[in-house]
Protein backbone atom coordinates (compact mmCIF):
# COMPACT_ATOMS: atom_id res chain seq x y z
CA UNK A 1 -23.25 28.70 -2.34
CA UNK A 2 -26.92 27.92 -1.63
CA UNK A 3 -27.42 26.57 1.38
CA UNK A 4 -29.43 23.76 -0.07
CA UNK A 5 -26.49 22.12 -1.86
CA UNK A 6 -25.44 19.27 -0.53
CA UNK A 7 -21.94 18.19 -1.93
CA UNK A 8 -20.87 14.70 -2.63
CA UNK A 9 -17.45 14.25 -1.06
CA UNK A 10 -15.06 11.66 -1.94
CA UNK A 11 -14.22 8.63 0.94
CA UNK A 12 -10.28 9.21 1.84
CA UNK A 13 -9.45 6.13 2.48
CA UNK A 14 -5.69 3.92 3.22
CA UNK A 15 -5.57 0.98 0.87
CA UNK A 16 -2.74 -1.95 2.03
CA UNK A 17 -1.36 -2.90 -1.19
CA UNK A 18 1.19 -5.33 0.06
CA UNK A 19 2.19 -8.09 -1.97
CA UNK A 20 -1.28 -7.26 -3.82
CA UNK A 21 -1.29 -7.11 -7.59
CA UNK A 22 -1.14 -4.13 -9.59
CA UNK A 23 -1.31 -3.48 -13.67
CA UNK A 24 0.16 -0.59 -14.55
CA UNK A 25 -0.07 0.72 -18.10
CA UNK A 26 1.84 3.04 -19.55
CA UNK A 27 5.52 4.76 -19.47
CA UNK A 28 5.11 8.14 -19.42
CA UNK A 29 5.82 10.99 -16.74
CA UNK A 30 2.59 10.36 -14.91
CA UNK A 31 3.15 6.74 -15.02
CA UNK A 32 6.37 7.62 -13.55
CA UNK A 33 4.66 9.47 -10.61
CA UNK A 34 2.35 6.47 -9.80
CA UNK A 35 5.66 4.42 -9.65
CA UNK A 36 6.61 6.88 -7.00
CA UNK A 37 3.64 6.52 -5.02
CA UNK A 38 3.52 2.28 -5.62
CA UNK A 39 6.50 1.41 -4.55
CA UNK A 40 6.83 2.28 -1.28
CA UNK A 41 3.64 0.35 -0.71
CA UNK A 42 5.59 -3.19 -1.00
CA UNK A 43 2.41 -4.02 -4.20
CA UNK A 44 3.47 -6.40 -6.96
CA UNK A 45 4.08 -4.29 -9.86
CA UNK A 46 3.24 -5.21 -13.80
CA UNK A 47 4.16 -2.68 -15.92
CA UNK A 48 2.98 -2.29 -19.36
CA UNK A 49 5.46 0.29 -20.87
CA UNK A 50 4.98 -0.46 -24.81
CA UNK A 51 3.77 3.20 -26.52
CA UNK A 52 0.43 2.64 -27.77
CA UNK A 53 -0.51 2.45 -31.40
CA UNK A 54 -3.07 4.34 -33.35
CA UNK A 55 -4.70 0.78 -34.84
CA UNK A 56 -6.91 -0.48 -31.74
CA UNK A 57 -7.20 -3.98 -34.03
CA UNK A 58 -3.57 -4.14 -33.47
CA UNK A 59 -1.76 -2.93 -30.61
CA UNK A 60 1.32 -5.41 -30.49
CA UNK A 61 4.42 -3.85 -31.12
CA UNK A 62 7.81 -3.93 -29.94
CA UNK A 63 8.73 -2.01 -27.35
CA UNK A 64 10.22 1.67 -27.88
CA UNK A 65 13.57 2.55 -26.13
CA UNK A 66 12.84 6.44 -24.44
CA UNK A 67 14.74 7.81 -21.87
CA UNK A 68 12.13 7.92 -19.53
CA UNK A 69 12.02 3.84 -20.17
CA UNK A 70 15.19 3.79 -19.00
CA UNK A 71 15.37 5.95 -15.91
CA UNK A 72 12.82 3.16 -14.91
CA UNK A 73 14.91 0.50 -15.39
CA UNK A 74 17.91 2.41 -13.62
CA UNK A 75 15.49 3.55 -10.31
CA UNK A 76 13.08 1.02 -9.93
CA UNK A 77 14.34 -2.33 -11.73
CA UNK A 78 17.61 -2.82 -12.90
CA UNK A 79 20.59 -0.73 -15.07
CA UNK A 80 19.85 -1.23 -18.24
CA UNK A 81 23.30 -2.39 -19.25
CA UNK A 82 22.48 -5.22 -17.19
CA UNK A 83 19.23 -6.57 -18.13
CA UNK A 84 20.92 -9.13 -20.84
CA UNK A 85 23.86 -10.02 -18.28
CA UNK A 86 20.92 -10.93 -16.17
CA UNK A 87 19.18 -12.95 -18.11
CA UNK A 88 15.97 -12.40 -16.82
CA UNK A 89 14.17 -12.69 -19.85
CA UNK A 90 13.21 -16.35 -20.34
CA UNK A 91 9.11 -15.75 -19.75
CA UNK A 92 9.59 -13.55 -22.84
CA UNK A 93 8.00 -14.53 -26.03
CA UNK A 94 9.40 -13.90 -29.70
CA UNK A 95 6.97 -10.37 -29.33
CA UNK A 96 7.03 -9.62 -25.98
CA UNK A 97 10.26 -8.67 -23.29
CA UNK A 98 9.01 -10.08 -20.42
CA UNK A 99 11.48 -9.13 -17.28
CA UNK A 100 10.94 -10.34 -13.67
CA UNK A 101 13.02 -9.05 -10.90
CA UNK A 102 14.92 -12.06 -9.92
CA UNK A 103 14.38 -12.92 -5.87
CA UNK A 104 11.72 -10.10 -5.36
CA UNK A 105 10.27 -9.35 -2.05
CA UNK A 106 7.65 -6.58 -0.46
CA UNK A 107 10.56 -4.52 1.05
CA UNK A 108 12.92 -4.30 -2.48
CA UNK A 109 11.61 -1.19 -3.77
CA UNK A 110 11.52 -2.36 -7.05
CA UNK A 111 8.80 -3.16 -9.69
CA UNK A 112 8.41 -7.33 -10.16
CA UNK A 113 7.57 -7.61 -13.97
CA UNK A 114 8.04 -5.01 -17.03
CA UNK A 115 6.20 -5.76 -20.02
CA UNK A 116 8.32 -4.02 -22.58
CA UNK A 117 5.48 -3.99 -25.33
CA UNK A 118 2.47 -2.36 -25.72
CA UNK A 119 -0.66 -3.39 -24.21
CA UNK A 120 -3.06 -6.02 -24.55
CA UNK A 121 -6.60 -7.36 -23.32
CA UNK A 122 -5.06 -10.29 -22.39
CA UNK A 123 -3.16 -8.87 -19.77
CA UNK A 124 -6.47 -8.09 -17.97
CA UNK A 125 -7.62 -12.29 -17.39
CA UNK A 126 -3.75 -13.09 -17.33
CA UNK A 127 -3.99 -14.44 -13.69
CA UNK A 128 -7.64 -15.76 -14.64
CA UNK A 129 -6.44 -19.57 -15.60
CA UNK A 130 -3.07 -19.66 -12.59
CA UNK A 131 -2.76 -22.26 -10.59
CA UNK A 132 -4.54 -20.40 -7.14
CA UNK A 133 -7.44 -20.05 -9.42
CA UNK A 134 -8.04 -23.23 -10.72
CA UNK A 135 -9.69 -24.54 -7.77
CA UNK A 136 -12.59 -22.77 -8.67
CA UNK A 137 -12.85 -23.47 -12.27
CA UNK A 138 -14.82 -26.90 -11.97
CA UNK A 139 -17.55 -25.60 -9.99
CA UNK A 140 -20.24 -23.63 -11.33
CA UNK A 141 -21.47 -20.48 -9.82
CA UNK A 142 -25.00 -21.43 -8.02
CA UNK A 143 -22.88 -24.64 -6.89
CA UNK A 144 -19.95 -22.17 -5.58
CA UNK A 145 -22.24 -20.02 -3.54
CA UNK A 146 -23.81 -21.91 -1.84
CA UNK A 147 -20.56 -23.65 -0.79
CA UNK A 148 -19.39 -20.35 0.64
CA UNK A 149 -22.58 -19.69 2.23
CA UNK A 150 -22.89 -22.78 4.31
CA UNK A 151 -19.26 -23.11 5.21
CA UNK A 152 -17.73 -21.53 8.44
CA UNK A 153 -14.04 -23.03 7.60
CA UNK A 154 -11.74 -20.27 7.32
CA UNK A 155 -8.90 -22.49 5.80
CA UNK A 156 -11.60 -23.79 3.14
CA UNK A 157 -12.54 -20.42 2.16
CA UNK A 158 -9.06 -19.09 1.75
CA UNK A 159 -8.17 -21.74 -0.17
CA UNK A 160 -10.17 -20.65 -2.84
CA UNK A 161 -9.01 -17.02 -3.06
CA UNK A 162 -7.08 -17.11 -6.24
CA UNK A 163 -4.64 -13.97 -7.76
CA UNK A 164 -6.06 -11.21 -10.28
CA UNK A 165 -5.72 -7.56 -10.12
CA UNK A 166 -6.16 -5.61 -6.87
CA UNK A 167 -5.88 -2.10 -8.74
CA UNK A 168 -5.31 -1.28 -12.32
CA UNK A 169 -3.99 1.82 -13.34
CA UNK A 170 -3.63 3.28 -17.10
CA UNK A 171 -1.34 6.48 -17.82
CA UNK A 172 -1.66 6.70 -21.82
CA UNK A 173 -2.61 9.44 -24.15
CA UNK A 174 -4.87 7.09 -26.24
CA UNK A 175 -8.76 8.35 -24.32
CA UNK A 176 -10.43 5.53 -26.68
CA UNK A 177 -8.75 2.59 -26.03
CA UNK A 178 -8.29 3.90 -22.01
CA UNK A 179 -11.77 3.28 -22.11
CA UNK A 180 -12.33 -0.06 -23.64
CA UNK A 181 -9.40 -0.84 -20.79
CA UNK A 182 -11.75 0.36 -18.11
CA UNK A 183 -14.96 -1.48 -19.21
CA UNK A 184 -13.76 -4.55 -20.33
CA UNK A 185 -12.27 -4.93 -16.67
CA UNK A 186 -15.41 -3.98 -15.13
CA UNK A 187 -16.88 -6.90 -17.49
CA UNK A 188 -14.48 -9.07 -17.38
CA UNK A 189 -12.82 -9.02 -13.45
CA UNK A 190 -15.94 -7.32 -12.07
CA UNK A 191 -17.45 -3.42 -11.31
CA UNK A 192 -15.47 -3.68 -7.91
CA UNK A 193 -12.07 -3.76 -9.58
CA UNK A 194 -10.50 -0.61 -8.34
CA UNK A 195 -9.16 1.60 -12.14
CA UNK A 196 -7.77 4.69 -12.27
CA UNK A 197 -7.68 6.14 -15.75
CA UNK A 198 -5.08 9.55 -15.41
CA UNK A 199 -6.71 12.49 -16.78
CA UNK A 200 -10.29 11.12 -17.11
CA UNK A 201 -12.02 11.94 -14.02
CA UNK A 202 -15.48 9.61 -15.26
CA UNK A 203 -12.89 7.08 -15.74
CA UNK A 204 -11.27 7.31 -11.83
CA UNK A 205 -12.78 4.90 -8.77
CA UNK A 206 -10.23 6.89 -7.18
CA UNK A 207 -7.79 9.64 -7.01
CA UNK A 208 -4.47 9.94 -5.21
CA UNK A 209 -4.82 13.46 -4.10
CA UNK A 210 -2.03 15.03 -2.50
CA UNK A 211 -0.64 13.20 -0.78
CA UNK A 212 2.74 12.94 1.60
CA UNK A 213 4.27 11.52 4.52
CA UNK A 214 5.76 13.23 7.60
CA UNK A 215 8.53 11.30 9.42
CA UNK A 216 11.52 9.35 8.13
CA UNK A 217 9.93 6.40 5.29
CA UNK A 218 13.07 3.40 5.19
CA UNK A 219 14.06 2.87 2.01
CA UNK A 220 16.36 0.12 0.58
CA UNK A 221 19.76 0.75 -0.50
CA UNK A 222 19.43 -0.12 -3.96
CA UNK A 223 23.29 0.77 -4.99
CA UNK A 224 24.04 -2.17 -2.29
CA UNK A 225 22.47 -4.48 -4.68
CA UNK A 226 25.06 -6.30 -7.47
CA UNK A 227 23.36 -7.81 -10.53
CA UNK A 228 25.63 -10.89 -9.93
CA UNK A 229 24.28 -11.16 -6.39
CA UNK A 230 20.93 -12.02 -8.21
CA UNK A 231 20.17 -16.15 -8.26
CA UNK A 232 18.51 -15.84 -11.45
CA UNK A 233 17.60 -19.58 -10.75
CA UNK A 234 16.08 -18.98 -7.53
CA UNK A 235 12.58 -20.51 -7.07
CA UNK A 236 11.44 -17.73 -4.75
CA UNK A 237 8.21 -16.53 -4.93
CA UNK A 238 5.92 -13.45 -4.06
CA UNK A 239 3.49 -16.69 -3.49
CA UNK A 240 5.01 -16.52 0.52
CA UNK A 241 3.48 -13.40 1.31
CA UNK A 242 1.22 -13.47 4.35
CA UNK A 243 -0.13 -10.44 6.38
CA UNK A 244 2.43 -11.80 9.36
CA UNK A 245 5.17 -10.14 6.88
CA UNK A 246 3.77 -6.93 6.42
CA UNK A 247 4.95 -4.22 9.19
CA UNK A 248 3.83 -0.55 9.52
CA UNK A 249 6.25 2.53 9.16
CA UNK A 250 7.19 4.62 11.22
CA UNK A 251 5.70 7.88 9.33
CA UNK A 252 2.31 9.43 9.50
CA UNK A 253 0.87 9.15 6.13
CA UNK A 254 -1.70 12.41 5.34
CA UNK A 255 -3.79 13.10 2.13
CA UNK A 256 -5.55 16.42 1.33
CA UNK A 257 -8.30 16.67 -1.01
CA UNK A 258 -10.32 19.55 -3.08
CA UNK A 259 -12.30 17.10 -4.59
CA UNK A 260 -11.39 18.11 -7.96
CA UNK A 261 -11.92 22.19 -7.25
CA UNK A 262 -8.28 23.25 -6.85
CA UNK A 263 -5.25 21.03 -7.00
CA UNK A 264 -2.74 23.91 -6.84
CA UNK A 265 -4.69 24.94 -3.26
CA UNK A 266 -4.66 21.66 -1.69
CA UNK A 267 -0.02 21.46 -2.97
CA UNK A 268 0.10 24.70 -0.97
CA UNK A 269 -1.57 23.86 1.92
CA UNK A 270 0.20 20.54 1.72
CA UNK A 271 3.50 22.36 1.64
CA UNK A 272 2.33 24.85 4.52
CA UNK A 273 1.89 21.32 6.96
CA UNK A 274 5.01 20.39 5.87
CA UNK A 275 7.24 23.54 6.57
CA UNK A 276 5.56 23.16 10.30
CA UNK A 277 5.69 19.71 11.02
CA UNK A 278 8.22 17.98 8.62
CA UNK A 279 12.13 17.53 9.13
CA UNK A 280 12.86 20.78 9.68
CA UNK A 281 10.59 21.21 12.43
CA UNK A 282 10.71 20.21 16.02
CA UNK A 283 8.58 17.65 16.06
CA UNK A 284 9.94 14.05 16.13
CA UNK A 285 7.07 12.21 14.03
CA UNK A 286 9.10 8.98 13.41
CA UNK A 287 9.95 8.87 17.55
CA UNK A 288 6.66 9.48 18.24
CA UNK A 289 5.22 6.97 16.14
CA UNK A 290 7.68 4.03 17.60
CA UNK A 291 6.97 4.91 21.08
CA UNK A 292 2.95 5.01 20.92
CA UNK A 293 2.74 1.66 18.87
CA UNK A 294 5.01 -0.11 21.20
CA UNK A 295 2.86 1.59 24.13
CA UNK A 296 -0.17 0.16 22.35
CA UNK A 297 0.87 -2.96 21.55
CA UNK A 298 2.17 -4.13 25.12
CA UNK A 299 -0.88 -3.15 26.29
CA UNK A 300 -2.80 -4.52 24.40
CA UNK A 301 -0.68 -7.69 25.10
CA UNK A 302 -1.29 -7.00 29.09
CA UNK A 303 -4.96 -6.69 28.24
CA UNK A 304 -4.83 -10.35 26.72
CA UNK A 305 -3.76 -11.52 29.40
CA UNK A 306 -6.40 -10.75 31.59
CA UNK A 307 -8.74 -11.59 29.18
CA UNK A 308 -10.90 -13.30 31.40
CA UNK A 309 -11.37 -10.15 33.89
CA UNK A 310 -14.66 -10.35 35.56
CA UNK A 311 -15.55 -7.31 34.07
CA UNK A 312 -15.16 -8.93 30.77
CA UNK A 313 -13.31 -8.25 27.21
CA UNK A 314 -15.52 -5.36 26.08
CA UNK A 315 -14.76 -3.39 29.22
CA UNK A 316 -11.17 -4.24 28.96
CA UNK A 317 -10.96 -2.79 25.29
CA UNK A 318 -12.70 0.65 26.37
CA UNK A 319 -10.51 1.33 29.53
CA UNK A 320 -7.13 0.26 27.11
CA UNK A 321 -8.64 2.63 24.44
CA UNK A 322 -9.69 5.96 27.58
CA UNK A 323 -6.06 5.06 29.04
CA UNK A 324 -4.22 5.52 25.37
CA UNK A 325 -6.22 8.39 24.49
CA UNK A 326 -5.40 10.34 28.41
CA UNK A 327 -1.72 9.50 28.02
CA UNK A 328 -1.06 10.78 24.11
CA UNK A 329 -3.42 13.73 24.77
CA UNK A 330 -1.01 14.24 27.74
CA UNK A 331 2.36 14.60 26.25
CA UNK A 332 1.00 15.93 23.04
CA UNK A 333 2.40 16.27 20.08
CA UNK A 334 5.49 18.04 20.94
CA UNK A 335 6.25 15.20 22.99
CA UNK A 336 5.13 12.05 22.75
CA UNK A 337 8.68 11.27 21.56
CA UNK A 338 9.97 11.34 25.23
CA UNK A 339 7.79 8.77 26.66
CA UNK A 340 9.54 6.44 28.87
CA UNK A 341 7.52 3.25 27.59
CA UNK A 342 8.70 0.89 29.91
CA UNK A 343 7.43 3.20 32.84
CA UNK A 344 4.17 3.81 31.07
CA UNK A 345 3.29 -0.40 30.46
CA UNK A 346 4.19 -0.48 34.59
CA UNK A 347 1.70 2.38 35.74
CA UNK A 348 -1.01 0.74 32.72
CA UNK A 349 -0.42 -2.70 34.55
CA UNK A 350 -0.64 -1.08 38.10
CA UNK A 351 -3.89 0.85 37.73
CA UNK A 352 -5.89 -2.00 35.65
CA UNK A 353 -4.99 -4.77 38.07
CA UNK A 354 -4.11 -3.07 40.95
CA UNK A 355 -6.14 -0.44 41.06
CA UNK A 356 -9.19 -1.85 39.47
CA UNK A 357 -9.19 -0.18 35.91
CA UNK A 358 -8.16 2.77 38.05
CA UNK A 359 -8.57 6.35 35.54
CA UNK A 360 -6.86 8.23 38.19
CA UNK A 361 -3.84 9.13 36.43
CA UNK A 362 -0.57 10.89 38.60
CA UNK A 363 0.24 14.65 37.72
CA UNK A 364 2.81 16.71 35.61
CA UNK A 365 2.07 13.29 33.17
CA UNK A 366 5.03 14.28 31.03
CA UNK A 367 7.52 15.07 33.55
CA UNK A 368 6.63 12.03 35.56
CA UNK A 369 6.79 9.35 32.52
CA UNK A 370 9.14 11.48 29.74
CA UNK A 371 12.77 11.58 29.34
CA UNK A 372 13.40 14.78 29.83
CA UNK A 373 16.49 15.94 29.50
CA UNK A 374 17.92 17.39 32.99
């Protein structure tokens, strides 16, 4: 390579999806892997499953019934045999199968609304006339900036945040109309509206990579759940969801890129990591994450407390963040799994207030402040 090339890399970033919305189009075996990689993400799921027709003037059909339509249903919504019992199709119209997923929350593991037809540009403004959005709609746009600009109310501010699609996603074989998808978003929801078009790198804000986890990922025990537990006349909504709901899991969450240069390289080495550091090897990930974000978060609460330290907050933050960073560079990977945490928040409290944001830390770290076993 000359040494005057300069390449572009790609920003690997961690997007929180949580109760977020997301349009997904399509019903094939890659949309089938995006499922896999949206669900555990607790995002609010509309999928557009319809196959698409060759007439782009008219692309409403009924909905076709493939297998792969209904291992959907079975893993990620409902058994099949059960969607009439359910009777969760009353927001369908005379062309459309609407079904929502009666009671759903971020943690379910399941997808919130199928769309058992085919697509349409419609779907891309449905959220564009809701309720959350209407507060908006009487103001026009010179009038609404400058109410955001000279405004320091939080509350205000949020109040006008209304729903529309957080990422869109379209897994169909039709390259023409995946394209008037993609630019009539940009146009119509705006050129920050995150779309991933499979197969049509031009077409991608963003890749998934390969990516994979390494510790144990909860899941829910979807057998556990009866169709007649369902209150099909609940009034629950998705509308409850507040960052104070979302948690973090206990997993570390890793993503290797090629940028685009060899997939098949980046699935080996991502397979290599995992023969060394998943399950099967003798490192405790999910331990190890538990134990360091309860060590951080007490403290960090300790650290509020003494908030008003002479030495002030900023100096308070950097000795929390030096302390963290001695203590897990201490016991390693291997085994941060064996801290003691209750005797680590004691010797944190001791040296900031006793010792005077003391960085003198005892010896033999791991021996001192693991449980090791005798």
């Amino acid at each position: 390579m000359n040494n005057n090339t300069r390449v572009v890399l790609s920003l690997p970033v961690a997007t929180r999806l949580c109760g977020k919305k997301v349009l997904l189009v399509g019903s094939g075996e890659v949309a089938i892997s995006r499922l896999e990689k949206l669900i555990p993400t607790g995002c609010q799921i509309y999928l557009v499953t319809g196959d698409i027709e060759d007439d782009l003037d008219d692309i409403t059909c009924t909905s076709s019934g493939n297998k792969r339509f209904e291992t959907i249903l079975k893993k990620w919504f409902v058994p099949p045999s059960k969607l009439g019992n359910a009777k969760i199709t009353a927001t369908g119209t005379s062309n459309d199968d609407i079904y929502t997923y009666p009671n759903w929350h971020t943690n379910c593991g399941k997808i919130y609304q199928i769309i058992k037809r085919n697509f349409k540009f419609q779907d891309l403004t449905m959220f564009m006339n809701s309720t959350s959005n209407k507060n908006t709609s009487s103001i026009n746009k010179s009038e609404f900036s400058a109410l955001v600009e000279r405004t320091n109310d939080i509350n205000l501010l949020k109040s006008y945040l209304g729903d529309n699609w957080q990422v869109i996603l379209v897994c169909i074989d039709d390259i023409k109309l995946s394209e008037l998808i993609y630019y009539k978003a940009k146009l119509l929801l705006g050129p920050q509206i995150m779309i991933n078009v499979a197969d049509v790198p031009p077409l991608c804000d963003f890749y998934f990579g390969s990516n994979f986890t390494l510790g144990e990922v909860p899941t829910v025990d979807t057998d556990a759940i009866r169709i007649s537990d369902i209150d099909i006349n609940s009034n629950n909504s998705s509308d409850d969801i507040t960052l104070d709901n979302i948690s973090c899991v206990p997993c570390i969450q890793i993503l290797i890129s090629s940028n685009g240069l060899s997939p098949r390289f980046t699935s080996l080495l991502k397979n290599d990591i995992i023969s060394k550091y998943g399950s099967s090897s003798n490192i405790h990930i999910q331990e190890s994450c538990v134990k360091l974000g309860e060590l951080r978060r007490r403290i960090r609460d300790i650290n509020n407390t003494n908030s008003d330290n002479s030495n002030g907050g900023k100096e308070l933050i950097s000795y929390r963040m030096q302390w963290i960073k001695y203590v897990t560079d201490q016991f390693g990977v291997k085994y941060c799994h064996l801290m003691d945490v209750d005797n680590l928040v004691k010797l944190y409290k001791k040296m900031l207030i006793d010792d005077s944001m003391s960085l003198e830390f005892p010896a033999n770290m791991v021996q001192a402040f693991g449980n090791l076993s005798p």
